[in-house]
C-alpha atoms as a PDB file:
ATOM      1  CA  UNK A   1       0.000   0.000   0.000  1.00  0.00           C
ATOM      2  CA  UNK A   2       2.308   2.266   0.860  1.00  0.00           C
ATOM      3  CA  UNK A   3       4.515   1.251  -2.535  1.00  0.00           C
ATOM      4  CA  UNK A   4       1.676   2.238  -4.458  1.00  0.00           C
ATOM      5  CA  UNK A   5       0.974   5.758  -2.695  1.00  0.00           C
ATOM      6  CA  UNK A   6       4.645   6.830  -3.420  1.00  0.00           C
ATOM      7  CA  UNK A   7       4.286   5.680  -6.975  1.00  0.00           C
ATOM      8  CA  UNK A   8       1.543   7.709  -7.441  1.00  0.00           C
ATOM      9  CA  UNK A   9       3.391  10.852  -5.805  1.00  0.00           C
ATOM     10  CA  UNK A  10       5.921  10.736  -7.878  1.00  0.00           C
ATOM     11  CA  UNK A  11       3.890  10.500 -11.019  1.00  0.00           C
ATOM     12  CA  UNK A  12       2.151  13.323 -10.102  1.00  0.00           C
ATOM     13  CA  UNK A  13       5.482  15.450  -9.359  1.00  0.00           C
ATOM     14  CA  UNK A  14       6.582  14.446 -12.737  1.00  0.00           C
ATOM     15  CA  UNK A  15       3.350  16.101 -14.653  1.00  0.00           C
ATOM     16  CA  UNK A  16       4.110  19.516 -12.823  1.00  0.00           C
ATOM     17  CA  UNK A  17       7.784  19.217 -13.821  1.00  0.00           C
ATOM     18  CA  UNK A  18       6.608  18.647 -17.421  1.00  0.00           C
ATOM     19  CA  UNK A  19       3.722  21.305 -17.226  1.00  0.00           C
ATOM     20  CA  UNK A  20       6.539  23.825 -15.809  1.00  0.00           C
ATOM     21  CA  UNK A  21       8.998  23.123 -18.715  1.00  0.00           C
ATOM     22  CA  UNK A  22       6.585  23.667 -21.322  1.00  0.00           C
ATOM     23  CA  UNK A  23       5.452  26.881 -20.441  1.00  0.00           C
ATOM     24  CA  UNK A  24       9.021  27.874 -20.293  1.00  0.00           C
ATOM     25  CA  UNK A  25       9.176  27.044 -23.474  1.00  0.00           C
ATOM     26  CA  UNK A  26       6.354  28.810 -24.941  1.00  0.00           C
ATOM     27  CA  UNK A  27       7.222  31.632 -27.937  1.00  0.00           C
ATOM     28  CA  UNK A  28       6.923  35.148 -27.265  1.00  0.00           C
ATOM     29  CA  UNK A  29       4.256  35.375 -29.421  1.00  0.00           C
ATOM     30  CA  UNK A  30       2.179  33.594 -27.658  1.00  0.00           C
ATOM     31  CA  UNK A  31       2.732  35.387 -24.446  1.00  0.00           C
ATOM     32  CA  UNK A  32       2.213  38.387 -26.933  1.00  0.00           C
ATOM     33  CA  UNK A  33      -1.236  36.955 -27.981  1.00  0.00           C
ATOM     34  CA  UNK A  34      -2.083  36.172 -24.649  1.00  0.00           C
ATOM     35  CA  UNK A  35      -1.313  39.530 -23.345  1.00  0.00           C
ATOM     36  CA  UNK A  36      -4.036  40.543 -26.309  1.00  0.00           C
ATOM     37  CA  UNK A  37      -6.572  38.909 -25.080  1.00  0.00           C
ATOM     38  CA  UNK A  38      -9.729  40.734 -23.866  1.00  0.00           C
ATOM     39  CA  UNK A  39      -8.757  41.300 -19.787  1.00  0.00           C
ATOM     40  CA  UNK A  40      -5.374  41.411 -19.851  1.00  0.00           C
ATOM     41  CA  UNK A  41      -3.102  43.771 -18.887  1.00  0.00           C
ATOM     42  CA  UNK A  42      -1.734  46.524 -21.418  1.00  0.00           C
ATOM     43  CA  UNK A  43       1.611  48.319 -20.771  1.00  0.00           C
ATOM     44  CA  UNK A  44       2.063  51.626 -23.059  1.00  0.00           C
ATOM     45  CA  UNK A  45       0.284  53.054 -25.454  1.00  0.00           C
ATOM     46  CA  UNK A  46      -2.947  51.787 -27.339  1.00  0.00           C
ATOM     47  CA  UNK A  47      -2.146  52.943 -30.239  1.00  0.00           C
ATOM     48  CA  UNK A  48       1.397  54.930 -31.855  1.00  0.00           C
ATOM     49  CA  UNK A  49       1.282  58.616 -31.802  1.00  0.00           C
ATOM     50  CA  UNK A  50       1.127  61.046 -34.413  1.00  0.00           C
ATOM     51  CA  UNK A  51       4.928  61.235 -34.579  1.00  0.00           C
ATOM     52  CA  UNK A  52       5.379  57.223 -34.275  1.00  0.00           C
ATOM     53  CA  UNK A  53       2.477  57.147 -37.469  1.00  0.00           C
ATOM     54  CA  UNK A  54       5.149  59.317 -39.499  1.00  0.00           C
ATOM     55  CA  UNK A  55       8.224  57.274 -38.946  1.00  0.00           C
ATOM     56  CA  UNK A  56       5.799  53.838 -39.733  1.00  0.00           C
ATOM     57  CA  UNK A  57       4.685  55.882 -42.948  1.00  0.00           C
ATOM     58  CA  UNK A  58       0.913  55.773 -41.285  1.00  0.00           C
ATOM     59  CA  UNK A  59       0.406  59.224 -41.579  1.00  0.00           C
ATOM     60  CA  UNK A  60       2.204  62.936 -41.534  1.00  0.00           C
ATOM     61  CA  UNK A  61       2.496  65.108 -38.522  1.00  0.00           C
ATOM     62  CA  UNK A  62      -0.121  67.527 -37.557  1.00  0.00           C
ATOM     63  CA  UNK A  63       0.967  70.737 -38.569  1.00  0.00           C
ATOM     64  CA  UNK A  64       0.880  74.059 -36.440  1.00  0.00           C
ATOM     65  CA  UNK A  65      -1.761  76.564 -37.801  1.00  0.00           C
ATOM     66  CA  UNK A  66       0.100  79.677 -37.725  1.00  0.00           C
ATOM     67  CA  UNK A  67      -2.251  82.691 -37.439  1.00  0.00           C
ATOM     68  CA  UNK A  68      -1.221  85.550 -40.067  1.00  0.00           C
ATOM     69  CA  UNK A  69      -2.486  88.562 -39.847  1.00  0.00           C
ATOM     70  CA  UNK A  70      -3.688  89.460 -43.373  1.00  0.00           C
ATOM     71  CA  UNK A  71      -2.474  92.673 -44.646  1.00  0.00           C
ATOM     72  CA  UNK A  72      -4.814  96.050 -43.395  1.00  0.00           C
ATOM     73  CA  UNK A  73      -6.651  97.504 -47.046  1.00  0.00           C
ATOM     74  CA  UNK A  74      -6.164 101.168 -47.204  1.00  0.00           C
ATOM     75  CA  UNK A  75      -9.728 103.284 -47.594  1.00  0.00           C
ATOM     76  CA  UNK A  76      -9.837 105.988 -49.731  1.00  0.00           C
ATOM     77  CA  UNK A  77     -11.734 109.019 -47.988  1.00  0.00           C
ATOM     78  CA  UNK A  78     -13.121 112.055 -49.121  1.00  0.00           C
ATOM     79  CA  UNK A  79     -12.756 114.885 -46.040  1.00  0.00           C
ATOM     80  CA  UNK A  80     -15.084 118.298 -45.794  1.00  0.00           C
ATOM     81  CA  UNK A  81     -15.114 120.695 -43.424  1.00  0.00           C
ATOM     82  CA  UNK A  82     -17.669 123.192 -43.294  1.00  0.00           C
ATOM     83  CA  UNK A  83     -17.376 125.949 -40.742  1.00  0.00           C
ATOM     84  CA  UNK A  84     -19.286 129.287 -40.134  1.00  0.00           C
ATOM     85  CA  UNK A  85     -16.925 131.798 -38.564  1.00  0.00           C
ATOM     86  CA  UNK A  86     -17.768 135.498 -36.859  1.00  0.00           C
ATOM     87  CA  UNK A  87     -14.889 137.671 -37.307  1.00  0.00           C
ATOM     88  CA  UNK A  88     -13.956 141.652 -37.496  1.00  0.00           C
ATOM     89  CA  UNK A  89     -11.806 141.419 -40.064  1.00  0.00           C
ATOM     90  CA  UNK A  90     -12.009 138.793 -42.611  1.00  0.00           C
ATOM     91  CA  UNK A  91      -9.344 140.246 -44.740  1.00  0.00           C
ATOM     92  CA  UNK A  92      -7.286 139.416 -42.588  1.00  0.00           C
ATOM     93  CA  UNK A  93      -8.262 136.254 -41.743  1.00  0.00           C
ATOM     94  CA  UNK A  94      -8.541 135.046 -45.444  1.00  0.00           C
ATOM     95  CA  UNK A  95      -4.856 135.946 -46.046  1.00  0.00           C
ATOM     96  CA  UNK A  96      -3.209 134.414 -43.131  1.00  0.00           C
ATOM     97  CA  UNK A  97      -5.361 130.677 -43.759  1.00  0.00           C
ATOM     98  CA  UNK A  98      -4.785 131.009 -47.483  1.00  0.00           C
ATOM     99  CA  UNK A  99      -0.574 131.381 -46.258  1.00  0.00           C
ATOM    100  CA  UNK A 100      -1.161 128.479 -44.199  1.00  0.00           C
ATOM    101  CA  UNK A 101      -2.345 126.541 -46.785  1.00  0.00           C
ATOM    102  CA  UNK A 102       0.067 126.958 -49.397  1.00  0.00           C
ATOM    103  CA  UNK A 103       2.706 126.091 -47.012  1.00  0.00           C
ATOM    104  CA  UNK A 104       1.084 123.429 -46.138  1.00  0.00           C
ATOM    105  CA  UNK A 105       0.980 122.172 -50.065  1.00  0.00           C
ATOM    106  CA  UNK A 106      -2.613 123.534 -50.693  1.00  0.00           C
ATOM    107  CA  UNK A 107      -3.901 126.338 -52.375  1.00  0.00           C
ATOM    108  CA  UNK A 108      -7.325 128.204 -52.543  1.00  0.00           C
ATOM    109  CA  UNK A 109     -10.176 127.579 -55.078  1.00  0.00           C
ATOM    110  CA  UNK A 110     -12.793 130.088 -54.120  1.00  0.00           C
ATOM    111  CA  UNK A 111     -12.146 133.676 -52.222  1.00  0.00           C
ATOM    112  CA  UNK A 112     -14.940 135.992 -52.278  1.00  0.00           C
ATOM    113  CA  UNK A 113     -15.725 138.556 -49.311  1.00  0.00           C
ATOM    114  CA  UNK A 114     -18.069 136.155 -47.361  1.00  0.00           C
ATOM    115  CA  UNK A 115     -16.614 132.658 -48.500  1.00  0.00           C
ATOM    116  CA  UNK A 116     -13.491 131.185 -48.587  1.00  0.00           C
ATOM    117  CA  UNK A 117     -13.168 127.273 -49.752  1.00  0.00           C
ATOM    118  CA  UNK A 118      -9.392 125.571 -49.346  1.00  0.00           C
ATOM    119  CA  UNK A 119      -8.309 122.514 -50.678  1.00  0.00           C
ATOM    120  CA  UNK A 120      -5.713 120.776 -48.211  1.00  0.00           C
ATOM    121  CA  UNK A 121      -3.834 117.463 -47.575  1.00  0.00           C
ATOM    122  CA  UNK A 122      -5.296 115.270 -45.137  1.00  0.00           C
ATOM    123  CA  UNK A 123      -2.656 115.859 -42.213  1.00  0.00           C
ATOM    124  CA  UNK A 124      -3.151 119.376 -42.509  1.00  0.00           C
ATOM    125  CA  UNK A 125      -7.183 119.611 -42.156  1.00  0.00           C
ATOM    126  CA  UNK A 126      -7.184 119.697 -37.837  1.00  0.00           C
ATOM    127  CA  UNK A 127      -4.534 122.578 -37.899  1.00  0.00           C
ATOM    128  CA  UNK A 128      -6.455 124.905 -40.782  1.00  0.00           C
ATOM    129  CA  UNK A 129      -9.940 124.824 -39.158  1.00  0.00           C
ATOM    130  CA  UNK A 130      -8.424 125.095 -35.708  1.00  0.00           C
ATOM    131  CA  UNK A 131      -6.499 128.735 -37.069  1.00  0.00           C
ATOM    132  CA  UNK A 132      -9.653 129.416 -38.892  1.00  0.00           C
ATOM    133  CA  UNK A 133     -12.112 129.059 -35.571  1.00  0.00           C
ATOM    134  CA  UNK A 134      -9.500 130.568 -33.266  1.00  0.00           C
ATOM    135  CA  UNK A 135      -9.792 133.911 -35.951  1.00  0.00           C
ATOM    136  CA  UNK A 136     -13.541 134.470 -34.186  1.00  0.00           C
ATOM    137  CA  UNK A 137     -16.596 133.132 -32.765  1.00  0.00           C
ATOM    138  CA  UNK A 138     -17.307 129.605 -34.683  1.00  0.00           C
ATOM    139  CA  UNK A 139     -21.536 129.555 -35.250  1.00  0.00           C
ATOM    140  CA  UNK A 140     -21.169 126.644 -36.919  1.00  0.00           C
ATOM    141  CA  UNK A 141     -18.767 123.484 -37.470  1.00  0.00           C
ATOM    142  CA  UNK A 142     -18.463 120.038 -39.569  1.00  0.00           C
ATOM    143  CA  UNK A 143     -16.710 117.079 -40.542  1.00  0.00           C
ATOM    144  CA  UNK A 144     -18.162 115.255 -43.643  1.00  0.00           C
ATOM    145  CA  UNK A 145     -16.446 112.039 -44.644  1.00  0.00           C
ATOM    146  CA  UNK A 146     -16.739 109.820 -47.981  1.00  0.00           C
ATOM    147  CA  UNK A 147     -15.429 106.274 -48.661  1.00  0.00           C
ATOM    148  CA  UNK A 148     -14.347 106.176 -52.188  1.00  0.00           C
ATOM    149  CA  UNK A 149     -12.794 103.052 -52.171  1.00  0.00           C
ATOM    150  CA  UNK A 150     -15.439 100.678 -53.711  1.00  0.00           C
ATOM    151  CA  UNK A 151     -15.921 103.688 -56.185  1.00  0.00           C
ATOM    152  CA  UNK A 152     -12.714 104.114 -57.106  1.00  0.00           C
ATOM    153  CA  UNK A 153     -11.927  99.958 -57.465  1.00  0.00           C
ATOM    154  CA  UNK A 154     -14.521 100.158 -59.722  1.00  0.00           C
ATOM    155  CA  UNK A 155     -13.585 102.634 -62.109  1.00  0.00           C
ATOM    156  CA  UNK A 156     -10.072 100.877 -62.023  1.00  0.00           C
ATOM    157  CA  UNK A 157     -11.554  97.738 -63.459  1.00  0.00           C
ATOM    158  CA  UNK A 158     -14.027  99.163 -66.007  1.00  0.00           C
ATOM    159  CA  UNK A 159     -10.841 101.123 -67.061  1.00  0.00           C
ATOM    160  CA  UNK A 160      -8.919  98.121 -67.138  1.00  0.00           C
ATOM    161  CA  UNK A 161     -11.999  96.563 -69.266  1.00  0.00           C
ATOM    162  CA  UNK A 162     -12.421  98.916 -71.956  1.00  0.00           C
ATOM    163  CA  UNK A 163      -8.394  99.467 -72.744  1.00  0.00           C
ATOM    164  CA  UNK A 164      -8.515  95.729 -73.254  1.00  0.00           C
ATOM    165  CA  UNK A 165     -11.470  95.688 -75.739  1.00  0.00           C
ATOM    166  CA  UNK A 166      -9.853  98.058 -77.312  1.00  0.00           C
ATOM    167  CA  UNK A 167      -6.252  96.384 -77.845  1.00  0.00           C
ATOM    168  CA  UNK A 168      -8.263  93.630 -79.061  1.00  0.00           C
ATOM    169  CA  UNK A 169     -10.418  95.575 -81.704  1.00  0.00           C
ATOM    170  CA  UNK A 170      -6.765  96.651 -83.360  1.00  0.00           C
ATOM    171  CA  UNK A 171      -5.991  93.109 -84.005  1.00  0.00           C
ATOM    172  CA  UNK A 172      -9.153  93.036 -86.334  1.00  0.00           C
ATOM    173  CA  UNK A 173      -7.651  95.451 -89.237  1.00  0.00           C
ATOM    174  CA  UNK A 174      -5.359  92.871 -90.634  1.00  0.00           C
ATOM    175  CA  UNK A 175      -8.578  90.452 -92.092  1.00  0.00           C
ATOM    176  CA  UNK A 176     -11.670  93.273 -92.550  1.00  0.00           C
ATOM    177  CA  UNK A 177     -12.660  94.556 -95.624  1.00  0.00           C
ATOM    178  CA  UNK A 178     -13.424  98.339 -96.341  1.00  0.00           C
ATOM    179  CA  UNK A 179     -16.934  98.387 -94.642  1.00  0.00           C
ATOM    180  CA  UNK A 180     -15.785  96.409 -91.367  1.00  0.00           C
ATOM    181  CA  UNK A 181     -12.950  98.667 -90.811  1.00  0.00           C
ATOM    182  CA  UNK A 182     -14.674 101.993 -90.942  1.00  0.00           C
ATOM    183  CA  UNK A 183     -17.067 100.036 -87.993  1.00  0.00           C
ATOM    184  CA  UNK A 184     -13.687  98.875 -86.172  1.00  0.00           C
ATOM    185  CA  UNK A 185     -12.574 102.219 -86.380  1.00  0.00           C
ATOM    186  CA  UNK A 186     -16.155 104.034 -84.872  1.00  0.00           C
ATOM    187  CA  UNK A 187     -16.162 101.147 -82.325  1.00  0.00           C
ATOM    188  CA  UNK A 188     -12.493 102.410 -81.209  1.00  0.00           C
ATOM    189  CA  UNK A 189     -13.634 106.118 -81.692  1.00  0.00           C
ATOM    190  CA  UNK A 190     -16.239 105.529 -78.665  1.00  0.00           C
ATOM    191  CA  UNK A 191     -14.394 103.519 -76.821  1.00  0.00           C
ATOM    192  CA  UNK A 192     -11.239 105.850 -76.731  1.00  0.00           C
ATOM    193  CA  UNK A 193     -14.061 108.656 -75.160  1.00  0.00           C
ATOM    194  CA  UNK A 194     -15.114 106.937 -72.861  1.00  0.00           C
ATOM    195  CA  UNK A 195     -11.833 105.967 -71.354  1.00  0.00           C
ATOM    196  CA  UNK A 196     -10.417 109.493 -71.155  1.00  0.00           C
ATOM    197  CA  UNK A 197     -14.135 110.338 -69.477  1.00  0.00           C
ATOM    198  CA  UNK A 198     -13.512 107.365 -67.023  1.00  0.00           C
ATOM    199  CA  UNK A 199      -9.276 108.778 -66.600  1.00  0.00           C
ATOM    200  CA  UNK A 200     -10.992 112.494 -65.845  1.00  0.00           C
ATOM    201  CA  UNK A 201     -13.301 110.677 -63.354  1.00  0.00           C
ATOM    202  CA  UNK A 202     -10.804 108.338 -61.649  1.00  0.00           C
ATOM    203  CA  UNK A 203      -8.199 111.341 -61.711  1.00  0.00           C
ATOM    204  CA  UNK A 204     -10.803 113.470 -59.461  1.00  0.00           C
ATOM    205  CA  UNK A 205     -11.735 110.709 -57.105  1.00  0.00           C
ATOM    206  CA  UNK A 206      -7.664 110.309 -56.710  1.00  0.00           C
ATOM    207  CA  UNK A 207      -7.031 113.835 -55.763  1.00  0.00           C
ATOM    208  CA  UNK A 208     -10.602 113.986 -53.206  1.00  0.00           C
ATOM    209  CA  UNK A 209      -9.163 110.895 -51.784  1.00  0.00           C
ATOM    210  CA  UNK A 210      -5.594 112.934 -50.939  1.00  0.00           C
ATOM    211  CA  UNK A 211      -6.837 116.384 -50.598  1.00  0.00           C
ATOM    212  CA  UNK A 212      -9.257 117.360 -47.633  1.00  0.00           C
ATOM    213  CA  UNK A 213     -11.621 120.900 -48.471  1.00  0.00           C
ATOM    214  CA  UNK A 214     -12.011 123.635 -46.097  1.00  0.00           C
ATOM    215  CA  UNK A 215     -15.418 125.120 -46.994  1.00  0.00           C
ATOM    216  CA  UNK A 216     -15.577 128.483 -44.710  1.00  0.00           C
ATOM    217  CA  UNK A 217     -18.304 131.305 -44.401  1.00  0.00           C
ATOM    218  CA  UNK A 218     -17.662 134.876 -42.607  1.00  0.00           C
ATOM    219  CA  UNK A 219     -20.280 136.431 -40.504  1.00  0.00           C
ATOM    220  CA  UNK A 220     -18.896 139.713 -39.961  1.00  0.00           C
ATOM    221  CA  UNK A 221     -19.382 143.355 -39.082  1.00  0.00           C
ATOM    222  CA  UNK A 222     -16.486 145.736 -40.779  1.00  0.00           C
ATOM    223  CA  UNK A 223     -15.157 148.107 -38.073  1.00  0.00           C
ATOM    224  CA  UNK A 224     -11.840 150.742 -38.245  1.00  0.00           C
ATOM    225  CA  UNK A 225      -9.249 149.947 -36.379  1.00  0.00           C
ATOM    226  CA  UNK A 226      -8.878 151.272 -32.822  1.00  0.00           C
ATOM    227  CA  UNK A 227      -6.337 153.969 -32.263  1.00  0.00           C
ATOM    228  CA  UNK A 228      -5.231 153.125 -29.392  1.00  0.00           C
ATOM    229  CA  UNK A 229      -3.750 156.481 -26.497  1.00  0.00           C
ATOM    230  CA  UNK A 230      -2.950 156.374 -22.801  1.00  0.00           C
ATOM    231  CA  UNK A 231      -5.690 156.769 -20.303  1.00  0.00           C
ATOM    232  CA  UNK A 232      -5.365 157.812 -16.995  1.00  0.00           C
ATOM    233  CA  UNK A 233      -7.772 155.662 -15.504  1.00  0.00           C
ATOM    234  CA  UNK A 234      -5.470 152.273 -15.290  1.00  0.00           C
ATOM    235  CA  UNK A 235      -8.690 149.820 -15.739  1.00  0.00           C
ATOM    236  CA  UNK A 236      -9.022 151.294 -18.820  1.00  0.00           C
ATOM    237  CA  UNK A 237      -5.662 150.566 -20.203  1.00  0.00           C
ATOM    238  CA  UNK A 238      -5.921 147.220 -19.089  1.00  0.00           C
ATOM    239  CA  UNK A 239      -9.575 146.184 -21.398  1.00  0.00           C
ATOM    240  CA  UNK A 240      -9.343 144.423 -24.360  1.00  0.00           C
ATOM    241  CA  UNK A 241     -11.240 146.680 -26.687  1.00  0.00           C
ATOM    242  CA  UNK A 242     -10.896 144.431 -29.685  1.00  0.00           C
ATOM    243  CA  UNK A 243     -12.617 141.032 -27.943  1.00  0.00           C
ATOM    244  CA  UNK A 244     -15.163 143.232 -26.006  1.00  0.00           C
ATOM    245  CA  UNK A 245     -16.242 144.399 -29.865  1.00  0.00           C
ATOM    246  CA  UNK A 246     -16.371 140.718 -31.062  1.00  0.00           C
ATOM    247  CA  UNK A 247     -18.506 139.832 -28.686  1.00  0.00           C
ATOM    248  CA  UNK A 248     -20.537 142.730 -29.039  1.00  0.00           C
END
């Protein structure tokens, strides 16, 4: 009995020795495969990353979006000032804004007794109605602007249009007969008229679009000038004759 209860014992050691030596043996894939299987463990990543996709050849990096700024478009604007002025002596006033102007790169396009209209570049517009409102007592003042840019884009393109037509029409003499040529030539004959009208316009929209207008109107009374003399009374000496009168 007891020869047959070590027999079995040692059978039974030799199946775990035989178990144990074949799952040392077992190839790495299979441990990989097992290590697959739904439940089991996972150690790194599920998947590669973006960068490990481009060495494979999977896919390209992801790319930065860089954010630039797209260039600012320049408006083309009209600028009118209208002002109404009280003054004493517009004379005066006229010549020394007209000066200002013309050093300023302007120049005058209407001077009458009551009215005075200046044409001036943009950055000079603040500084002539501020010498023109500090001359008096300002009754009235504005700032009209207009955006010729659309305007002006499109007279640019129907420009472009017509010169093109009209390049075209020139290669038409070579083939046409007597009759089509005296059409070719009318065609070109209206066509060249309307591009210099469409130049004159585009030229004028250019030059609102750099040069601001001073429209200004006098109000004024026309008094001599005050001979000034010595008074004995010292209060007297000391009153500004010429603003009291303004405001008068």
């Amino acid at each position: 009995m007891k020869i047959v209860v070590l027999s079995a014992s040692l059978v039974a050691a030799a199946l775990l020795v035989c178990t144990a030596q074949a799952q040392e043996a077992q190839p790495a894939g299979a441990a990989a495969a097992k290590a697959a299987r739904p439940g089991a463990s996972k150690i790194g990543p599920d998947r590669p990353t973006g960068d490990q996709k481009a060495v494979d050849g999977d896919a390209q990096p992801a790319k930065a979006v860089e954010n630039v700024p797209k260039p600012a478009i320049e408006r083309a604007t009209s600028l009118t000032a209208t002002l109404v002025v009280k003054v004493v002596h517009p004379e005066e006033v006229r010549k020394a804004a007209i000066e200002r102007a013309k050093a300023a790169g302007g120049w005058p396009t209407l001077v009458t007794e009551g009215e005075l209209h200046l044409k001036v570049p943009h950055e000079a517009l603040a500084a002539t109605v501020d010498q023109l409102a500090a001359a008096g007592i300002v009754l009235q003042k504005s700032l009209q602007r207009v955006d010729l840019t659309e305007q002006i884009a499109q007279m640019q393109a129907r420009l472009k249009s017509k010169r093109e037509i009209l390049e075209r029409l020139r290669t038409f003499f070579a083939d046409s007969d007597t009759q089509s040529t005296l059409r070719i030539e009318q065609s070109m004959t209206q066509l060249v008229i309307e591009i210099e009208c469409l130049q004159g316009e585009l030229h004028v929209a250019d030059a609102s679009a750099k040069m601001a207008v001073v429209q200004a109107s006098f109000q004024y009374h026309q008094r001599q000038r005050i001979s000034y003399v010595r008074s004995p009374f010292e209060w007297l000496n000391s009153l500004d004759i010429d603003r009291f009168l303004a405001d008068f």
